[in-house]
Every structure is written in structure tokens, then in C-alpha cells.
PDBML (XML) file of the C-alpha atoms, coordinates in Angstrom:
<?xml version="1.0" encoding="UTF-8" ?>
<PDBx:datablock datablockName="MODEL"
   xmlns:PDBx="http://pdbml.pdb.org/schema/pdbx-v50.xsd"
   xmlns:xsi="http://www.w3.org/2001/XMLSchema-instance"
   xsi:schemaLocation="http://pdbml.pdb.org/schema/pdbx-v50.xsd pdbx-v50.xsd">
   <PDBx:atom_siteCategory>
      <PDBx:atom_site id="1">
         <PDBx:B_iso_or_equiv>0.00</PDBx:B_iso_or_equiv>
         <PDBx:Cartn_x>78.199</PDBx:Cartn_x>
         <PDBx:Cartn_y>33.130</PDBx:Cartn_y>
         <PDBx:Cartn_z>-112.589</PDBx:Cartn_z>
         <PDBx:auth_asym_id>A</PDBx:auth_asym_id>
         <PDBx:auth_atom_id>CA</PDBx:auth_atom_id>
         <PDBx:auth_comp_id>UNK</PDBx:auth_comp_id>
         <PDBx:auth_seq_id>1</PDBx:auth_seq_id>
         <PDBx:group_PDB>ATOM</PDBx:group_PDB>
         <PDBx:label_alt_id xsi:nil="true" />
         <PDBx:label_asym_id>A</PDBx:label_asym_id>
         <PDBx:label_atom_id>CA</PDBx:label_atom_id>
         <PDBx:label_comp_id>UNK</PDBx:label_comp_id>
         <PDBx:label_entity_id>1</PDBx:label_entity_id>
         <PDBx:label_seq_id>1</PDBx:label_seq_id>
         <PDBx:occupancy>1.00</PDBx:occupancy>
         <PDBx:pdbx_PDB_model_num>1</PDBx:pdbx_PDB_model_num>
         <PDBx:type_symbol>C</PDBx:type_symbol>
      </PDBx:atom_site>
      <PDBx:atom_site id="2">
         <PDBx:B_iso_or_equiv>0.00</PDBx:B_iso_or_equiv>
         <PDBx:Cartn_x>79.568</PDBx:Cartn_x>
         <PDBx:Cartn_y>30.289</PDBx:Cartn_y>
         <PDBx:Cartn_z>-114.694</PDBx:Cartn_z>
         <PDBx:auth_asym_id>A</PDBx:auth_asym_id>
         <PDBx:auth_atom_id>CA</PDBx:auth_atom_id>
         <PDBx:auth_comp_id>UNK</PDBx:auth_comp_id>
         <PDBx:auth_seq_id>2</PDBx:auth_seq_id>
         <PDBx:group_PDB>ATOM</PDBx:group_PDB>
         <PDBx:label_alt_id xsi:nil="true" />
         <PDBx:label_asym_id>A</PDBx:label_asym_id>
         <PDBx:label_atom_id>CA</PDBx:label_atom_id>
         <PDBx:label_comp_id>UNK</PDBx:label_comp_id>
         <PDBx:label_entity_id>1</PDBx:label_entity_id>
         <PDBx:label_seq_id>2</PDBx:label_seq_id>
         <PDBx:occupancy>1.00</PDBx:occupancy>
         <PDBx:pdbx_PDB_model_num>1</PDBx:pdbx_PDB_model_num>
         <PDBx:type_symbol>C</PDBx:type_symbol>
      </PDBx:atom_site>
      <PDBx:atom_site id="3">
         <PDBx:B_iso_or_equiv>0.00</PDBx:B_iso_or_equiv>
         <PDBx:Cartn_x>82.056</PDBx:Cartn_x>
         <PDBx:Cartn_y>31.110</PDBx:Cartn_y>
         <PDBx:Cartn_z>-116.818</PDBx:Cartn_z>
         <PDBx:auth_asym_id>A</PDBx:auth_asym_id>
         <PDBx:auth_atom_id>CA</PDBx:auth_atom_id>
         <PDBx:auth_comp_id>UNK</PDBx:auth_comp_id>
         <PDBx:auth_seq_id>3</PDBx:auth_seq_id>
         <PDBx:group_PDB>ATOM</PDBx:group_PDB>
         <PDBx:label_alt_id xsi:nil="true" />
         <PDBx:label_asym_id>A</PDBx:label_asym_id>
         <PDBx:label_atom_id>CA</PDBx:label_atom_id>
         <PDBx:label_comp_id>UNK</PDBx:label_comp_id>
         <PDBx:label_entity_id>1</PDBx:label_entity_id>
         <PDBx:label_seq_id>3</PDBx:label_seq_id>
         <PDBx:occupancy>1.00</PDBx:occupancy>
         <PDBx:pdbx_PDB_model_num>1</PDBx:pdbx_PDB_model_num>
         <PDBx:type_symbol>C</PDBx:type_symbol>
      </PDBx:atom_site>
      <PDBx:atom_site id="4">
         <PDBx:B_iso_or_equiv>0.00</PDBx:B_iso_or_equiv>
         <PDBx:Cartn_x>80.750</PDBx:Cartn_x>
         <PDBx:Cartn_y>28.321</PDBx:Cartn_y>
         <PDBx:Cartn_z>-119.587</PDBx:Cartn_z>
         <PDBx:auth_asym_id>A</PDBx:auth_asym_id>
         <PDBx:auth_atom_id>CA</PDBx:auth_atom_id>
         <PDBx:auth_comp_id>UNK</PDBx:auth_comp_id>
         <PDBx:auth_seq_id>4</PDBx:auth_seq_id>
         <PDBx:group_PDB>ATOM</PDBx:group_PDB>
         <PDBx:label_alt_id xsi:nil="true" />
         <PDBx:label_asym_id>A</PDBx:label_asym_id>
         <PDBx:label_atom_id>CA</PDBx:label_atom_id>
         <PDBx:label_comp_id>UNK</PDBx:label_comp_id>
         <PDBx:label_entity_id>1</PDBx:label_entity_id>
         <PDBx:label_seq_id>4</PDBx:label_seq_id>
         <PDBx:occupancy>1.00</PDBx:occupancy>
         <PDBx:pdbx_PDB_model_num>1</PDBx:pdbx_PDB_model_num>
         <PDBx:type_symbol>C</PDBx:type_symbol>
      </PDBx:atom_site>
      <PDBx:atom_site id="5">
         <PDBx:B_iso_or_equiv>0.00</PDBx:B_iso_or_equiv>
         <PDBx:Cartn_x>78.662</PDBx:Cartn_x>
         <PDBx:Cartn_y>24.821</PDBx:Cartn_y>
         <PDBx:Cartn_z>-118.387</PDBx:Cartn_z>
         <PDBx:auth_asym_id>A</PDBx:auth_asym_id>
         <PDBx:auth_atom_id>CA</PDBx:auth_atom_id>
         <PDBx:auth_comp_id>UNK</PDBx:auth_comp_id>
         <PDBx:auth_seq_id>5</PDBx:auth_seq_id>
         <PDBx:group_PDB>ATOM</PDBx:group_PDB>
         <PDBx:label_alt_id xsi:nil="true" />
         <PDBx:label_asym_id>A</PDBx:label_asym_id>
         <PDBx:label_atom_id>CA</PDBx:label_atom_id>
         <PDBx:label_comp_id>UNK</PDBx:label_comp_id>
         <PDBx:label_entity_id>1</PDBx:label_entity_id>
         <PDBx:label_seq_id>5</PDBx:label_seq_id>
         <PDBx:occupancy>1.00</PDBx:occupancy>
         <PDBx:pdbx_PDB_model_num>1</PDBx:pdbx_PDB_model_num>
         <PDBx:type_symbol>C</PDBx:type_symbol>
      </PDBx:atom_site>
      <PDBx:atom_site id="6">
         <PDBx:B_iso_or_equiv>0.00</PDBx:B_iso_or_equiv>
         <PDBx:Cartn_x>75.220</PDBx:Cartn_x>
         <PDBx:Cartn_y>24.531</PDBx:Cartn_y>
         <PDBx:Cartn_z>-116.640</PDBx:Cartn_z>
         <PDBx:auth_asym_id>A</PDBx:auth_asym_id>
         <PDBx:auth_atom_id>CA</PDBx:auth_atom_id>
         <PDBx:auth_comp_id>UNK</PDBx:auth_comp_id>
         <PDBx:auth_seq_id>6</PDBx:auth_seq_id>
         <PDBx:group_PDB>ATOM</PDBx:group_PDB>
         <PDBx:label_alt_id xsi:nil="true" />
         <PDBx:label_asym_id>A</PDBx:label_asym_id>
         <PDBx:label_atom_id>CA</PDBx:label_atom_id>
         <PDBx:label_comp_id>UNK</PDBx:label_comp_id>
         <PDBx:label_entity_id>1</PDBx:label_entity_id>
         <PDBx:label_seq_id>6</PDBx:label_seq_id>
         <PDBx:occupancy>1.00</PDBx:occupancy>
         <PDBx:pdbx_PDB_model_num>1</PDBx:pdbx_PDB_model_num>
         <PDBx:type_symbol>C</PDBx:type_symbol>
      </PDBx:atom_site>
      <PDBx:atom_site id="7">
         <PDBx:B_iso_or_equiv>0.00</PDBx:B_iso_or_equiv>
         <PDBx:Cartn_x>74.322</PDBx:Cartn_x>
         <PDBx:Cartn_y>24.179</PDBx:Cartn_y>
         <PDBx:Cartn_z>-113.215</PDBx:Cartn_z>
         <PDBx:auth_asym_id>A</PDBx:auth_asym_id>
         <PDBx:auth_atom_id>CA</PDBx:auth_atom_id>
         <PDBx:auth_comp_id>UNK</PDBx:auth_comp_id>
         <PDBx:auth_seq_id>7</PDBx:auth_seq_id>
         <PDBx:group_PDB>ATOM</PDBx:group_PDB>
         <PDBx:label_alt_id xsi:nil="true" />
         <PDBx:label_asym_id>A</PDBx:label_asym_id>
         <PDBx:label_atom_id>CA</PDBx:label_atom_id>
         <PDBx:label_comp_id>UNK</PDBx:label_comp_id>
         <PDBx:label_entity_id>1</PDBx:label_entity_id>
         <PDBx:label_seq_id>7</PDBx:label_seq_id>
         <PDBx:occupancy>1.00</PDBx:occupancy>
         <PDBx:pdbx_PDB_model_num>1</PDBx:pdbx_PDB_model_num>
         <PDBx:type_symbol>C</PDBx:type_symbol>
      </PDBx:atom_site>
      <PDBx:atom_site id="8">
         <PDBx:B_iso_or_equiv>0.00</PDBx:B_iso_or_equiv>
         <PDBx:Cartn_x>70.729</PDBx:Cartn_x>
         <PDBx:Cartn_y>23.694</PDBx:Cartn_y>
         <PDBx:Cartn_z>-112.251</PDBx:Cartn_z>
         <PDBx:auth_asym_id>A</PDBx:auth_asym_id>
         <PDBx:auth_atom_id>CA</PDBx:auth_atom_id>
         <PDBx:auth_comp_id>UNK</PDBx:auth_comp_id>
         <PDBx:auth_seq_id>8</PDBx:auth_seq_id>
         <PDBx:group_PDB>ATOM</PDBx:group_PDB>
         <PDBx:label_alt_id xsi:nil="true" />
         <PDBx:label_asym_id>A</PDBx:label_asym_id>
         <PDBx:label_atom_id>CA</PDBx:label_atom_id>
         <PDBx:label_comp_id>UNK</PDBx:label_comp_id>
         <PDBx:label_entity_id>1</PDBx:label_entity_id>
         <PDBx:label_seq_id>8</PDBx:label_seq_id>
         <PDBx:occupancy>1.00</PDBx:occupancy>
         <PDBx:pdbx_PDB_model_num>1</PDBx:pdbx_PDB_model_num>
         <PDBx:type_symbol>C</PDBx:type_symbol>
      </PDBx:atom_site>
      <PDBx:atom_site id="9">
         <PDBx:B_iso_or_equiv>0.00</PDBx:B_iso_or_equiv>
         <PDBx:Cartn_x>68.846</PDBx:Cartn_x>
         <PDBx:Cartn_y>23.534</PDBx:Cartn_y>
         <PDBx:Cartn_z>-108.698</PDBx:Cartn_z>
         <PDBx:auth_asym_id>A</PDBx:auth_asym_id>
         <PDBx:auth_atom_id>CA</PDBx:auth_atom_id>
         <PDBx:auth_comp_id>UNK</PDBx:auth_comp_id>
         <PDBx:auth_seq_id>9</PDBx:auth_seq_id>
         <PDBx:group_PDB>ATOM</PDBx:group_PDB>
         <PDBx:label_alt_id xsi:nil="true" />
         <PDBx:label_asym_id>A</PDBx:label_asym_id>
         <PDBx:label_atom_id>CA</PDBx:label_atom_id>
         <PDBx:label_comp_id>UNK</PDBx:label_comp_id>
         <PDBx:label_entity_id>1</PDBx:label_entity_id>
         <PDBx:label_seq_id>9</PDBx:label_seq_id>
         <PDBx:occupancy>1.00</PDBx:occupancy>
         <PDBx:pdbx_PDB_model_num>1</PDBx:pdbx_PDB_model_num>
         <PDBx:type_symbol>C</PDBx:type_symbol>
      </PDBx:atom_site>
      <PDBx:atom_site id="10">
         <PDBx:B_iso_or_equiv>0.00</PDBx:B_iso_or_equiv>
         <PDBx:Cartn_x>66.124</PDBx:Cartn_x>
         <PDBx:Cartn_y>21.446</PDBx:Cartn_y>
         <PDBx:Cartn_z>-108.826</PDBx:Cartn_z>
         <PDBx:auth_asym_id>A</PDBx:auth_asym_id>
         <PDBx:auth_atom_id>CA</PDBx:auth_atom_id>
         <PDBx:auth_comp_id>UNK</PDBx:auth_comp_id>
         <PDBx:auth_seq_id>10</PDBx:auth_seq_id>
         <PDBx:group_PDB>ATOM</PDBx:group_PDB>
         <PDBx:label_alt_id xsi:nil="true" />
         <PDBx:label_asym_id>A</PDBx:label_asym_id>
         <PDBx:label_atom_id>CA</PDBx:label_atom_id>
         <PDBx:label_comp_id>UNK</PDBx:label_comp_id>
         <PDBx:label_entity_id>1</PDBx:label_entity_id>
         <PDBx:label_seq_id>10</PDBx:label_seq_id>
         <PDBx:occupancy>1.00</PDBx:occupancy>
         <PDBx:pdbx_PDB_model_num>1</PDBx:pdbx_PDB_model_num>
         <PDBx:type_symbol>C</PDBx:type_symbol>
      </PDBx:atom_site>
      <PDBx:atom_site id="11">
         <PDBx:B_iso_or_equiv>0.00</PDBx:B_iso_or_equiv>
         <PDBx:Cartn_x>65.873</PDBx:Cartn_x>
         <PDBx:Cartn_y>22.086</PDBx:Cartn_y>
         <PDBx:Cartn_z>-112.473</PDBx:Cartn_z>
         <PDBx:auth_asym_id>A</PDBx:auth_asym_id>
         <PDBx:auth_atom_id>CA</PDBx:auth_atom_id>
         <PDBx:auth_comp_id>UNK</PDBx:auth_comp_id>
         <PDBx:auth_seq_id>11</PDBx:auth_seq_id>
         <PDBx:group_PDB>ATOM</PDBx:group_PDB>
         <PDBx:label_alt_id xsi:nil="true" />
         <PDBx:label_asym_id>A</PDBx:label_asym_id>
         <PDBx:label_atom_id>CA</PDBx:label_atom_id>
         <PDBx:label_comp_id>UNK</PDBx:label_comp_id>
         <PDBx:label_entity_id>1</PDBx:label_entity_id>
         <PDBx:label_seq_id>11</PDBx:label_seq_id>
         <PDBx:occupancy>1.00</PDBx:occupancy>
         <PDBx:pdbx_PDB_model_num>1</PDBx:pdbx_PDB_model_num>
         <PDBx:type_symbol>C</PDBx:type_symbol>
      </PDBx:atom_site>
      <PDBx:atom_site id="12">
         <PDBx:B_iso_or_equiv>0.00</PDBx:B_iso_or_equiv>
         <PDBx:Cartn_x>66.080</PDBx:Cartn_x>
         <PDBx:Cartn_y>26.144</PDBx:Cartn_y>
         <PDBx:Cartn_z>-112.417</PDBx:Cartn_z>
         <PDBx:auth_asym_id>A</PDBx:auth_asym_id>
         <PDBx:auth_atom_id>CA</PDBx:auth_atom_id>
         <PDBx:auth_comp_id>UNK</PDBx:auth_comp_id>
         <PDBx:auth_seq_id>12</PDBx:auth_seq_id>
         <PDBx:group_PDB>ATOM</PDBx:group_PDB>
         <PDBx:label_alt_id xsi:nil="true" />
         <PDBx:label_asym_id>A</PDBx:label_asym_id>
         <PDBx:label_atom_id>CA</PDBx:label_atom_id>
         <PDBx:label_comp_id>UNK</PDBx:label_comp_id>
         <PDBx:label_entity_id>1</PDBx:label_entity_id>
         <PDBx:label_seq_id>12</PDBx:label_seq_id>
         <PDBx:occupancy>1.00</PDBx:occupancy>
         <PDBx:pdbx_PDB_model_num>1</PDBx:pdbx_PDB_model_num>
         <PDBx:type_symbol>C</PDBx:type_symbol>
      </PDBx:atom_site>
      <PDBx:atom_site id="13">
         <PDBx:B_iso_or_equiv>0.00</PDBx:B_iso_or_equiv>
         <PDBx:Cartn_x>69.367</PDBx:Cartn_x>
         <PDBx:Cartn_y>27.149</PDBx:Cartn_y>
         <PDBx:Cartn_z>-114.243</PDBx:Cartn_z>
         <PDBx:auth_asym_id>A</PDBx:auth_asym_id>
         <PDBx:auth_atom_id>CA</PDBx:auth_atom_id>
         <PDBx:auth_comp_id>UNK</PDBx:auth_comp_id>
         <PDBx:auth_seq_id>13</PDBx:auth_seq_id>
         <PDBx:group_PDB>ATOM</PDBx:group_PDB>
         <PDBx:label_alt_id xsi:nil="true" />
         <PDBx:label_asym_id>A</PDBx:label_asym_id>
         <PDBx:label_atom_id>CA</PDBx:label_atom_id>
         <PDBx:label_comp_id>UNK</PDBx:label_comp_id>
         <PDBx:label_entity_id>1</PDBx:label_entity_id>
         <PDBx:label_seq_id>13</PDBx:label_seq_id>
         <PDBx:occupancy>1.00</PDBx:occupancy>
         <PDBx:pdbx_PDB_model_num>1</PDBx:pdbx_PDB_model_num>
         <PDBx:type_symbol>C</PDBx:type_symbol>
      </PDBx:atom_site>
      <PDBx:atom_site id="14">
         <PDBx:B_iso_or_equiv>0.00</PDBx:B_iso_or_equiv>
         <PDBx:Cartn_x>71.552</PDBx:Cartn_x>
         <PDBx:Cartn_y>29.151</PDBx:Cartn_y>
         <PDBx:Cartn_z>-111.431</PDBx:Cartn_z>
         <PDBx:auth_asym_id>A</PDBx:auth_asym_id>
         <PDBx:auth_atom_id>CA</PDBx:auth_atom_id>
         <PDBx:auth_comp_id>UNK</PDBx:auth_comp_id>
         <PDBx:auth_seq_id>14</PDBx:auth_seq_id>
         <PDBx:group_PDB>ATOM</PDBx:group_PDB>
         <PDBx:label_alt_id xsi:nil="true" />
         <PDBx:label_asym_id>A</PDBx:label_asym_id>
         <PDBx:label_atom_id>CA</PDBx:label_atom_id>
         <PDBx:label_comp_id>UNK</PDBx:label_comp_id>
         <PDBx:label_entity_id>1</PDBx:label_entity_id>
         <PDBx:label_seq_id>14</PDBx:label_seq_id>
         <PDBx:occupancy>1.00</PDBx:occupancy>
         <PDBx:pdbx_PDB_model_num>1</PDBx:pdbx_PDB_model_num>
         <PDBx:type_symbol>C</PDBx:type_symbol>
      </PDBx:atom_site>
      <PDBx:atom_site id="15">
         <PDBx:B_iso_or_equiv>0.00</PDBx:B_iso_or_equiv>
         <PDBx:Cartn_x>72.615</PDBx:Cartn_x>
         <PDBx:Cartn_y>31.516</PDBx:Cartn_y>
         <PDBx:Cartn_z>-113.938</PDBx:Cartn_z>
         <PDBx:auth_asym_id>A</PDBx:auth_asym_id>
         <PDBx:auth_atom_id>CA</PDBx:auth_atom_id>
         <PDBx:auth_comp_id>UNK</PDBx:auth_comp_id>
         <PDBx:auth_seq_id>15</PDBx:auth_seq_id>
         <PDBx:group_PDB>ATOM</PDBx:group_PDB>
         <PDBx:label_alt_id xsi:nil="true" />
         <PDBx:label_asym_id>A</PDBx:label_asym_id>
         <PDBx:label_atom_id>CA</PDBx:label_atom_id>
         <PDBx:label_comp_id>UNK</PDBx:label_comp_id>
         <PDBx:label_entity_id>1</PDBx:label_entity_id>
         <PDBx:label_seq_id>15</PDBx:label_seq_id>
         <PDBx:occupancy>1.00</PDBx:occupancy>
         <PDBx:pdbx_PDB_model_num>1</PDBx:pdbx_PDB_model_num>
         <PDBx:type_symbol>C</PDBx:type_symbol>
      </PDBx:atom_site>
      <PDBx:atom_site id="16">
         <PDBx:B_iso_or_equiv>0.00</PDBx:B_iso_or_equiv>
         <PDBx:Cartn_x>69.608</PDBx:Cartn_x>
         <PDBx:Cartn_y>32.297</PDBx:Cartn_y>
         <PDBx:Cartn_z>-116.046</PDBx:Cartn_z>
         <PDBx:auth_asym_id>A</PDBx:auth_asym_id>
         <PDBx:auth_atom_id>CA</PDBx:auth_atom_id>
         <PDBx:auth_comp_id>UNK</PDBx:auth_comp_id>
         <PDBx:auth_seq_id>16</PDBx:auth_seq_id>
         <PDBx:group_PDB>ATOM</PDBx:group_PDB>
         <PDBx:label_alt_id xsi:nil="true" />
         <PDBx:label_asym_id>A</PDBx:label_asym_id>
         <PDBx:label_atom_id>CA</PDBx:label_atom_id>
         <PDBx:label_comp_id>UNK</PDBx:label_comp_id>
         <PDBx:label_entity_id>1</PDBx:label_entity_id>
         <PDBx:label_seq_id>16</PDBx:label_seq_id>
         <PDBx:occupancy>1.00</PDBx:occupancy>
         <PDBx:pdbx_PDB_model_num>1</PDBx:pdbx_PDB_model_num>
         <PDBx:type_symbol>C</PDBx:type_symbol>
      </PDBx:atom_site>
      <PDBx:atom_site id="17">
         <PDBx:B_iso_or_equiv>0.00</PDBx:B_iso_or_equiv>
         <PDBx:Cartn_x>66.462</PDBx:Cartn_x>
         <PDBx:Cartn_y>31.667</PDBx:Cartn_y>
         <PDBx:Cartn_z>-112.925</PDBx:Cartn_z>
         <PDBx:auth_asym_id>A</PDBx:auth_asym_id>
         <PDBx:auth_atom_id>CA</PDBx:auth_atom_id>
         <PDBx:auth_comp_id>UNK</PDBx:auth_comp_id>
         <PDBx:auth_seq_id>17</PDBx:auth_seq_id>
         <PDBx:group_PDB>ATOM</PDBx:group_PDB>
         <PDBx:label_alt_id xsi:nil="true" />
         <PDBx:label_asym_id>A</PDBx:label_asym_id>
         <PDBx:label_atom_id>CA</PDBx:label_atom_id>
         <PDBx:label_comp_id>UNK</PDBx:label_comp_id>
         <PDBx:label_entity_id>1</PDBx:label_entity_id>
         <PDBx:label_seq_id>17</PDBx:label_seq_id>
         <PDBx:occupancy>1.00</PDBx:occupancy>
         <PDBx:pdbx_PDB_model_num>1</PDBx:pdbx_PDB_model_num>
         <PDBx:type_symbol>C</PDBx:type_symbol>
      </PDBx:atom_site>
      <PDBx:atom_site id="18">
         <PDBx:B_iso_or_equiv>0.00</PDBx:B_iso_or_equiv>
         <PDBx:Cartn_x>69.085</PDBx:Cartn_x>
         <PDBx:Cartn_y>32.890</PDBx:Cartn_y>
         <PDBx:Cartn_z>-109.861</PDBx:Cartn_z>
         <PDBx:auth_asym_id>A</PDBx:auth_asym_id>
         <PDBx:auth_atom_id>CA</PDBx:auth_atom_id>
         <PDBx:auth_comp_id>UNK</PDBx:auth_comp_id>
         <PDBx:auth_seq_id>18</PDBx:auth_seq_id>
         <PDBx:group_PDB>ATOM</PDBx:group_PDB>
         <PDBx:label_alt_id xsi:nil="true" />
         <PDBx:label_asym_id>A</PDBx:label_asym_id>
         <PDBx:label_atom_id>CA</PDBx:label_atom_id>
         <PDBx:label_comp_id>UNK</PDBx:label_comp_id>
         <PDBx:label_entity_id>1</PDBx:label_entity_id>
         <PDBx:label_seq_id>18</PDBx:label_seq_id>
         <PDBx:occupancy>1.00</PDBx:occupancy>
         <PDBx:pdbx_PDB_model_num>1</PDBx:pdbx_PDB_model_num>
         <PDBx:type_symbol>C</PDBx:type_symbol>
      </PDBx:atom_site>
      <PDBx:atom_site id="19">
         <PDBx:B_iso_or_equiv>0.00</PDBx:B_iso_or_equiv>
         <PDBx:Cartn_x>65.407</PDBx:Cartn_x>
         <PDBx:Cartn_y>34.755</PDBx:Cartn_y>
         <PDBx:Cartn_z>-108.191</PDBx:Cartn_z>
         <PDBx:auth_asym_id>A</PDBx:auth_asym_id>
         <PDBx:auth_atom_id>CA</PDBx:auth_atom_id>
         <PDBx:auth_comp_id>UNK</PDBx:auth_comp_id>
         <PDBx:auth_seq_id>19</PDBx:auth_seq_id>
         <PDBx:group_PDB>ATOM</PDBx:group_PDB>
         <PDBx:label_alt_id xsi:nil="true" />
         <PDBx:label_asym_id>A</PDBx:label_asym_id>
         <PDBx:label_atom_id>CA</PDBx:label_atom_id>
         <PDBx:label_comp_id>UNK</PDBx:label_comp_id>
         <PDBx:label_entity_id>1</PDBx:label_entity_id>
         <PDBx:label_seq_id>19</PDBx:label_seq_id>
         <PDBx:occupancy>1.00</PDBx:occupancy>
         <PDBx:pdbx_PDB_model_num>1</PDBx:pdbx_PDB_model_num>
         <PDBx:type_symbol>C</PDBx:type_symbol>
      </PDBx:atom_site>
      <PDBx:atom_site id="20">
         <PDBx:B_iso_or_equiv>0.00</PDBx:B_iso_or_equiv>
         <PDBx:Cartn_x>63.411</PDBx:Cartn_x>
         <PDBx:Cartn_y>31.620</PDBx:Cartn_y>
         <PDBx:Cartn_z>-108.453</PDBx:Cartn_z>
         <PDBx:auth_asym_id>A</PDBx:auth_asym_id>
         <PDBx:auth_atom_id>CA</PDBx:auth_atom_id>
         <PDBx:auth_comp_id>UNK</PDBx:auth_comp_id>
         <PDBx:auth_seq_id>20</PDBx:auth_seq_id>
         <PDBx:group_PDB>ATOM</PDBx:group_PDB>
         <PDBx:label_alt_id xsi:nil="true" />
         <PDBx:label_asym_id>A</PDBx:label_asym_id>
         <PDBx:label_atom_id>CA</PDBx:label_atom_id>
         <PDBx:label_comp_id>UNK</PDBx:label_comp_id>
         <PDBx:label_entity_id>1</PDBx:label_entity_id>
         <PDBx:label_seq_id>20</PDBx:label_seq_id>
         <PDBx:occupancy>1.00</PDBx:occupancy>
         <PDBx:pdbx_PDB_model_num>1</PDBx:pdbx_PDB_model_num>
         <PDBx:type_symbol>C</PDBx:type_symbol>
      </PDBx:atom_site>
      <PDBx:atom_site id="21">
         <PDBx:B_iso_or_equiv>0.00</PDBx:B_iso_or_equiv>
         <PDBx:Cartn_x>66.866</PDBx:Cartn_x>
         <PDBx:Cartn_y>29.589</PDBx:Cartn_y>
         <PDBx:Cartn_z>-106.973</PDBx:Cartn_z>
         <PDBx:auth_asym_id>A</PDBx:auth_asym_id>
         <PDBx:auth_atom_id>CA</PDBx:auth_atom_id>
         <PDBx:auth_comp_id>UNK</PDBx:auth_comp_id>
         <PDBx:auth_seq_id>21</PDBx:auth_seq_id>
         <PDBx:group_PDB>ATOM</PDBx:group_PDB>
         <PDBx:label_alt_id xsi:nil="true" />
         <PDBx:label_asym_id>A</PDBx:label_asym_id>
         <PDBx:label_atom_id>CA</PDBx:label_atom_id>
         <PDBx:label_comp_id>UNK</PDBx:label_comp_id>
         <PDBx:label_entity_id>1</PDBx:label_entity_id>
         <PDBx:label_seq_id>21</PDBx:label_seq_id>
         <PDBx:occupancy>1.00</PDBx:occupancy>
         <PDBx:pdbx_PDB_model_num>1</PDBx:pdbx_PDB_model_num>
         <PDBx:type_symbol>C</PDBx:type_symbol>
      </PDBx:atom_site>
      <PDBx:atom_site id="22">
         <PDBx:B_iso_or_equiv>0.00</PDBx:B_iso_or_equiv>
         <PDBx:Cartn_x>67.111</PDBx:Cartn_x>
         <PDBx:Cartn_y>31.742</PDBx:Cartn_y>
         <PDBx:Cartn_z>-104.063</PDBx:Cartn_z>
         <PDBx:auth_asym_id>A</PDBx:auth_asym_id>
         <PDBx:auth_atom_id>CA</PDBx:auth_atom_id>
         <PDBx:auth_comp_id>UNK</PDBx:auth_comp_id>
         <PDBx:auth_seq_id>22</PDBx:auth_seq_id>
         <PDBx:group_PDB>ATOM</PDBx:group_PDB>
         <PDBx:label_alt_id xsi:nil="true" />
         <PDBx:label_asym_id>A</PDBx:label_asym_id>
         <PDBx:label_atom_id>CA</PDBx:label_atom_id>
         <PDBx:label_comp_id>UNK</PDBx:label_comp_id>
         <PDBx:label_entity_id>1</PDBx:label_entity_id>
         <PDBx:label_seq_id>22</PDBx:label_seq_id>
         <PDBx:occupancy>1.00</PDBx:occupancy>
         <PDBx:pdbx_PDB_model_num>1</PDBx:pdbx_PDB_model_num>
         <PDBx:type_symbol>C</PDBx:type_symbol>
      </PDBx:atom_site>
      <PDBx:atom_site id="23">
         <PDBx:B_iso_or_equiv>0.00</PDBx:B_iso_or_equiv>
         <PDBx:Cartn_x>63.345</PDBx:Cartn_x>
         <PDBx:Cartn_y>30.538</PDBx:Cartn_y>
         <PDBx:Cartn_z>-102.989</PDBx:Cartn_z>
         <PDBx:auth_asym_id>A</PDBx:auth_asym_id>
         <PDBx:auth_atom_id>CA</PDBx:auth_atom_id>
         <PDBx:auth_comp_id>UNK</PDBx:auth_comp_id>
         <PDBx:auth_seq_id>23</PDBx:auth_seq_id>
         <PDBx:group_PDB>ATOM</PDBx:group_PDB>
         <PDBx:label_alt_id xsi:nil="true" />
         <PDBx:label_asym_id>A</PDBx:label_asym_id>
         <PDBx:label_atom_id>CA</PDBx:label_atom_id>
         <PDBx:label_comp_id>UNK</PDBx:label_comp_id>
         <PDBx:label_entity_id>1</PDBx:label_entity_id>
         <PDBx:label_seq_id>23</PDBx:label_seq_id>
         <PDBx:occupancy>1.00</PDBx:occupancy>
         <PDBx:pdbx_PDB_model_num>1</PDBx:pdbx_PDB_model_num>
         <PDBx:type_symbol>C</PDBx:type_symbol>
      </PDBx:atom_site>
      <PDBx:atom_site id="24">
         <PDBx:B_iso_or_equiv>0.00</PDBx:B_iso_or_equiv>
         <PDBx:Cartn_x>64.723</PDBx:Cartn_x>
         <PDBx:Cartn_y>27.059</PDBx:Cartn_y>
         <PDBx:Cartn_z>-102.225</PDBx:Cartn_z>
         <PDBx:auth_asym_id>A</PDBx:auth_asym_id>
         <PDBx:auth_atom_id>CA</PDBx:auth_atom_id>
         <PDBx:auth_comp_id>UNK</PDBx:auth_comp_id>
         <PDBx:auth_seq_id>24</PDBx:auth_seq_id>
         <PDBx:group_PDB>ATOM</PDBx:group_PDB>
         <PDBx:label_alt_id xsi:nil="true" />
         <PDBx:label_asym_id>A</PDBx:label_asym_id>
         <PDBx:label_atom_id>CA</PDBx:label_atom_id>
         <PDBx:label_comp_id>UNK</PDBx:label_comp_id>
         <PDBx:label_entity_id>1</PDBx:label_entity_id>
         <PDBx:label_seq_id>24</PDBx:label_seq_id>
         <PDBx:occupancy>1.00</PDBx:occupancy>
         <PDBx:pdbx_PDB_model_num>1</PDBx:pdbx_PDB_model_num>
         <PDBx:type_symbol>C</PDBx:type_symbol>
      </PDBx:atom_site>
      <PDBx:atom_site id="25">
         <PDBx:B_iso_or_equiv>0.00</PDBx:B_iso_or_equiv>
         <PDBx:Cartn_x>68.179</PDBx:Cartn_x>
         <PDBx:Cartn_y>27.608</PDBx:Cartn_y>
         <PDBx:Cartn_z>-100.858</PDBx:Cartn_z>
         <PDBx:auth_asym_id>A</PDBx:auth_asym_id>
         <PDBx:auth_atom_id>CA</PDBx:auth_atom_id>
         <PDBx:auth_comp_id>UNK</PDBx:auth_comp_id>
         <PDBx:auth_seq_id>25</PDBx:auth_seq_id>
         <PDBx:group_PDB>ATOM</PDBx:group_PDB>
         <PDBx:label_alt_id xsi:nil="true" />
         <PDBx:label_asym_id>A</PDBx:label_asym_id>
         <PDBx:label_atom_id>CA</PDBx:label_atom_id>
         <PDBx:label_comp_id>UNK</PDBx:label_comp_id>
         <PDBx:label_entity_id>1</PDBx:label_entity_id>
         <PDBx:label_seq_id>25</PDBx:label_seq_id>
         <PDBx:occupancy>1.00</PDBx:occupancy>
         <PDBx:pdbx_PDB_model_num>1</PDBx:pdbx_PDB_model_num>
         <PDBx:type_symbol>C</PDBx:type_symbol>
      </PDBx:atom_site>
   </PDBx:atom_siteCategory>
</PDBx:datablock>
């Protein structure tokens, strides 16, 4: 996890949606 900043995969925060991330990695 981050420690501050926003990374997003194909619009799903890493941090917040890291289930729905995993799907498309």
C-alpha cells in the first residue's frame, strides 16, 4: 500500500479496489 498518492489500474484505485485489480493483472 501507498504510503500517501493514488495509483489506479484501469481506473480501480490499487489501494481501496485491490480484489477487483487482481481480475486484470
Amino acid at each position: 500500500k501507498p504510503t500517501s498518492g493514488e495509483a489506479f489500474v484501469f481506473g480501480q484505485d490499487v489501494a481501496k479496489k485491490s480484489s477487483q485489480v487482481r481480475k486484470m493483472i
